[in-house]
Protein backbone atom coordinates (compact mmCIF):
# COMPACT_ATOMS: atom_id res chain seq x y z
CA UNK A 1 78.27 93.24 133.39
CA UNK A 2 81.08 92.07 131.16
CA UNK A 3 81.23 92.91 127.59
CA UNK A 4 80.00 89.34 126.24
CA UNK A 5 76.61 89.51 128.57
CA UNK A 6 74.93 91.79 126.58
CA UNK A 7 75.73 89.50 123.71
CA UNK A 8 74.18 86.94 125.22
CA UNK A 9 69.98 85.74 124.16
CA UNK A 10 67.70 86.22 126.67
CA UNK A 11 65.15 83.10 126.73
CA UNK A 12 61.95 83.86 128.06
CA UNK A 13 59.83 81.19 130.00
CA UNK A 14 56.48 80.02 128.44
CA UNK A 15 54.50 81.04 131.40
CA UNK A 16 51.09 80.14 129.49
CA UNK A 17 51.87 77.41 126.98
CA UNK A 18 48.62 77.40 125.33
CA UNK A 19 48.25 81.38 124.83
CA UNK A 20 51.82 81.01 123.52
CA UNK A 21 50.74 78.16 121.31
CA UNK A 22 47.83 80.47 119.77
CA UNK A 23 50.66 82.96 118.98
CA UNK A 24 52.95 80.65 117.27
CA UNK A 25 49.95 78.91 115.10
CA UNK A 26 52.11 75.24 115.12
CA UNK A 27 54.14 73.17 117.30
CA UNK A 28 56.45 72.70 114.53
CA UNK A 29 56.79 76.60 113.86
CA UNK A 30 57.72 77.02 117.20
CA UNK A 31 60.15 74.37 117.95
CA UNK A 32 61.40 74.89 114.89
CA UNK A 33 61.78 78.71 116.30
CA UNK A 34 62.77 77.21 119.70
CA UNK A 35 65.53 75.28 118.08
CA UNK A 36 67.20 77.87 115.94
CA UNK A 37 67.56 80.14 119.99
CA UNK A 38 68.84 76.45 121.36
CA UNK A 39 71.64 76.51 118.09
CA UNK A 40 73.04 79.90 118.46
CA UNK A 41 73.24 79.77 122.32
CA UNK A 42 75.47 76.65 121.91
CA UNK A 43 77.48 78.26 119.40
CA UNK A 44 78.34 81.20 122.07
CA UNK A 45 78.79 78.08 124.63
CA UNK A 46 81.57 76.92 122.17
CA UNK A 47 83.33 80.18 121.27
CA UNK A 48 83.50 80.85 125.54
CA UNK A 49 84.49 77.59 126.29
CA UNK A 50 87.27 78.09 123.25
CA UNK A 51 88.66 81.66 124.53
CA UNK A 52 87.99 80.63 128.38
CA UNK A 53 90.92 77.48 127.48
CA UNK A 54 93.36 79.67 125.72
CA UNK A 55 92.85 82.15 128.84
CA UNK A 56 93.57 79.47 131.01
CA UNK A 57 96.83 78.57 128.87
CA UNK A 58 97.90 82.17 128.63
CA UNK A 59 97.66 82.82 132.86
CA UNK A 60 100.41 80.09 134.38
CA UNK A 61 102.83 81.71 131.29
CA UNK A 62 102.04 85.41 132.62
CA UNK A 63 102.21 84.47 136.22
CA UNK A 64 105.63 82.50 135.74
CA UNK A 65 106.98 85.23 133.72
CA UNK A 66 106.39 87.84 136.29
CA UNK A 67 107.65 85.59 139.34
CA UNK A 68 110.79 85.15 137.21
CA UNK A 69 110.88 88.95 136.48
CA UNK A 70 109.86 90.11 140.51
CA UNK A 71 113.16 87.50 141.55
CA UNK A 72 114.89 89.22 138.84
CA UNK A 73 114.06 92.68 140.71
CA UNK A 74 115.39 91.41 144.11
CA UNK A 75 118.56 90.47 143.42
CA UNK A 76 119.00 93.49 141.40
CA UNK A 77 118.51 95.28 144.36
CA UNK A 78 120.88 93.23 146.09
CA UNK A 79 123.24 93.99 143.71
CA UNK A 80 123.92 90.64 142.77
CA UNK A 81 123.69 88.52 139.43
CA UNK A 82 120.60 85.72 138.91
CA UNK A 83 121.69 82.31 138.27
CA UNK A 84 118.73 80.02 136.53
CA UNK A 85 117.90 77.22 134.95
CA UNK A 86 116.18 77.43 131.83
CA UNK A 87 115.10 75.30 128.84
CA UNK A 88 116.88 75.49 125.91
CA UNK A 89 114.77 73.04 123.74
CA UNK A 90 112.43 70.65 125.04
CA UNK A 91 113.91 68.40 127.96
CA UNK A 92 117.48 70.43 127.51
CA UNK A 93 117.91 73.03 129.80
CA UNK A 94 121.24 75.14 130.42
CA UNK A 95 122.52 76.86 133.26
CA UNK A 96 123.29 80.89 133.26
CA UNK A 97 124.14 82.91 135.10
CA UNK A 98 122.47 86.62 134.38
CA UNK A 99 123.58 90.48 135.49
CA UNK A 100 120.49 91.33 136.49
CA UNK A 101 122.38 94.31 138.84
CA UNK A 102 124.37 95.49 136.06
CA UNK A 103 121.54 95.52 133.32
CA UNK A 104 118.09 97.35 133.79
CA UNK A 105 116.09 95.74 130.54
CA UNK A 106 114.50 92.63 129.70
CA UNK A 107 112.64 91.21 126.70
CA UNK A 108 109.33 89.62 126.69
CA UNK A 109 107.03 87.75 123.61
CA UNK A 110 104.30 89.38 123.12
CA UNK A 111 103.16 87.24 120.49
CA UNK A 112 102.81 86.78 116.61
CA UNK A 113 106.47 86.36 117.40
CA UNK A 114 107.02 89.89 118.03
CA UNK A 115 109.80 90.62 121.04
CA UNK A 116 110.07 93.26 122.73
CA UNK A 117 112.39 95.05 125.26
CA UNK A 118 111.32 96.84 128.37
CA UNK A 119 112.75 98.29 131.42
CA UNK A 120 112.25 95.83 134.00
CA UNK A 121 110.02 97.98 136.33
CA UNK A 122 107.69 98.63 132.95
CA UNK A 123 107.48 95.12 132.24
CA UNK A 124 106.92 94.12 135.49
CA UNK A 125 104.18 96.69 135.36
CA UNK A 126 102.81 95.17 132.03
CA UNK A 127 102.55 91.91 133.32
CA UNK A 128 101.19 93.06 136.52
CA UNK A 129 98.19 94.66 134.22
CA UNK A 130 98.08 91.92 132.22
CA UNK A 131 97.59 89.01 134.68
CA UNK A 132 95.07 91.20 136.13
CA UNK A 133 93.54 91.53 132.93
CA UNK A 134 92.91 88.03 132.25
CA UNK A 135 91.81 86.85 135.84
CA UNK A 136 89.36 89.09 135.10
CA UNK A 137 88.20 88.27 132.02
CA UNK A 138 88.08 84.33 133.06
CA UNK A 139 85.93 85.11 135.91
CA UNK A 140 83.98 86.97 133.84
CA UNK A 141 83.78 84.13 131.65
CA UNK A 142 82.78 81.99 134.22
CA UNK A 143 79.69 84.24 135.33
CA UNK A 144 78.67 84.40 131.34
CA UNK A 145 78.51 80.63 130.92
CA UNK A 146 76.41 80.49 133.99
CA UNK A 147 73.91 83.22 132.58
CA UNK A 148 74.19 80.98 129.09
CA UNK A 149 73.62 77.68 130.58
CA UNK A 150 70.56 79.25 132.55
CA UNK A 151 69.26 80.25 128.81
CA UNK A 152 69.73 76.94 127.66
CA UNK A 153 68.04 75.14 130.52
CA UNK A 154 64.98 77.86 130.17
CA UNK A 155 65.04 76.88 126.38
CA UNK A 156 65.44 73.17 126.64
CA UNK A 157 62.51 73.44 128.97
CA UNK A 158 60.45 75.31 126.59
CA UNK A 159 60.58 72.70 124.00
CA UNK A 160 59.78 69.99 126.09
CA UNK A 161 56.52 72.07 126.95
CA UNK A 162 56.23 72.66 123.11
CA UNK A 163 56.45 69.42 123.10
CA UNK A 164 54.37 67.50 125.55
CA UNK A 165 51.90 70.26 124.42
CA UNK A 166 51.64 69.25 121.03
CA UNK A 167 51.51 65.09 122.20
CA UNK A 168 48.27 66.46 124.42
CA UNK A 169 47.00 67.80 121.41
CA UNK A 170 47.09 65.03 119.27
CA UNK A 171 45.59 62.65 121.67
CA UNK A 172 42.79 65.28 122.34
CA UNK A 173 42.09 65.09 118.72
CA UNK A 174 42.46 61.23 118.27
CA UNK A 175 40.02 61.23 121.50
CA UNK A 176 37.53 63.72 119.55
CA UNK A 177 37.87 61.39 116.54
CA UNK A 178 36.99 58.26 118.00
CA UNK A 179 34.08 59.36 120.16
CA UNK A 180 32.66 61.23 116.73
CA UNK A 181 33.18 57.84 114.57
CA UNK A 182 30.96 55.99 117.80
């Protein structure tokens, strides 16, 4: 069970809508009740759909870093230099050509535009731990928006029960009226 989970509402089927409908004394106080639950589970739908996106941004950047960093590795070992390809500004690249056998340390963003320099093994190591990290924490996401949705569904269906409860009602009462006024 991931962290989020326990943060999310647990909605609990109206198994018997008119014992429930004794309890809440109104349709109106408990729609009104069922609505507010309905609100705040789409506002955790929003803020998972938000951080499962920027996770989804943030994995192709970690993976291509360390795939650039693990070729950097085997030519080091094979003792000879890395030529590449990368962009300079967007659509310019340049050509290099990089002593990866000769030099041991590397420098990778780590954000807030903060920089930092690592021995290639320990970076390697961080990224490893990283990428790990956040395939994780998207699948994770992925099983905590189906546990939401299921929450939502169970609520959604609990108003429409509220609902069609209350319409019963009404024409019970309309019914009662008109055979009393006969």
């Amino acid at each position: 069970m991931s962290a989020s989970t326990e943060q999310i509402p647990v909605a609990t089927f109206i198994d018997d809508i008119d014992k429930y409908m004794v309890k809440e004394g109104s349709a109106e106080a408990a729609l009104e009740k069922l609505q507010a639950f309905y609100s705040a589970c789409k506002a955790i739908e929003q803020r998972m759909s938000q951080r499962k996106k920027r996770l989804q941004a943030k994995v192709p950047d970690i993976e291509s870093t360390y795939n650039a960093l693990l070729q950097m590795q085997q030519r080091a070992e094979q003792g000879e230099s890395l030529t590449v390809h990368y962009e300079l500004a967007q659509c310019v690249y340049a050509k290099a050509i990089v002593p990866v056998h000769r030099e041991n340390t590397v420098c990778l963003w780590l954000g807030a535009n903060v920089m930092l320099e690592y021995g290639r093994e320990e970076a390697i190591e961080l990224l490893e731990r990283n990428l790990a990290e956040a395939k994780k924490t998207l699948q994770e996401l992925h099983e905590d928006q189906a546990l939401l949705r299921d929450q939502i569904t169970t609520t959604e269906v609990n108003m429409a029960r509220v609902f069609n409860w209350d319409v019963k009602e009404r024409r019970k009462a309309k019914a009662a009226e008109a055979s009393e006024a006969q």
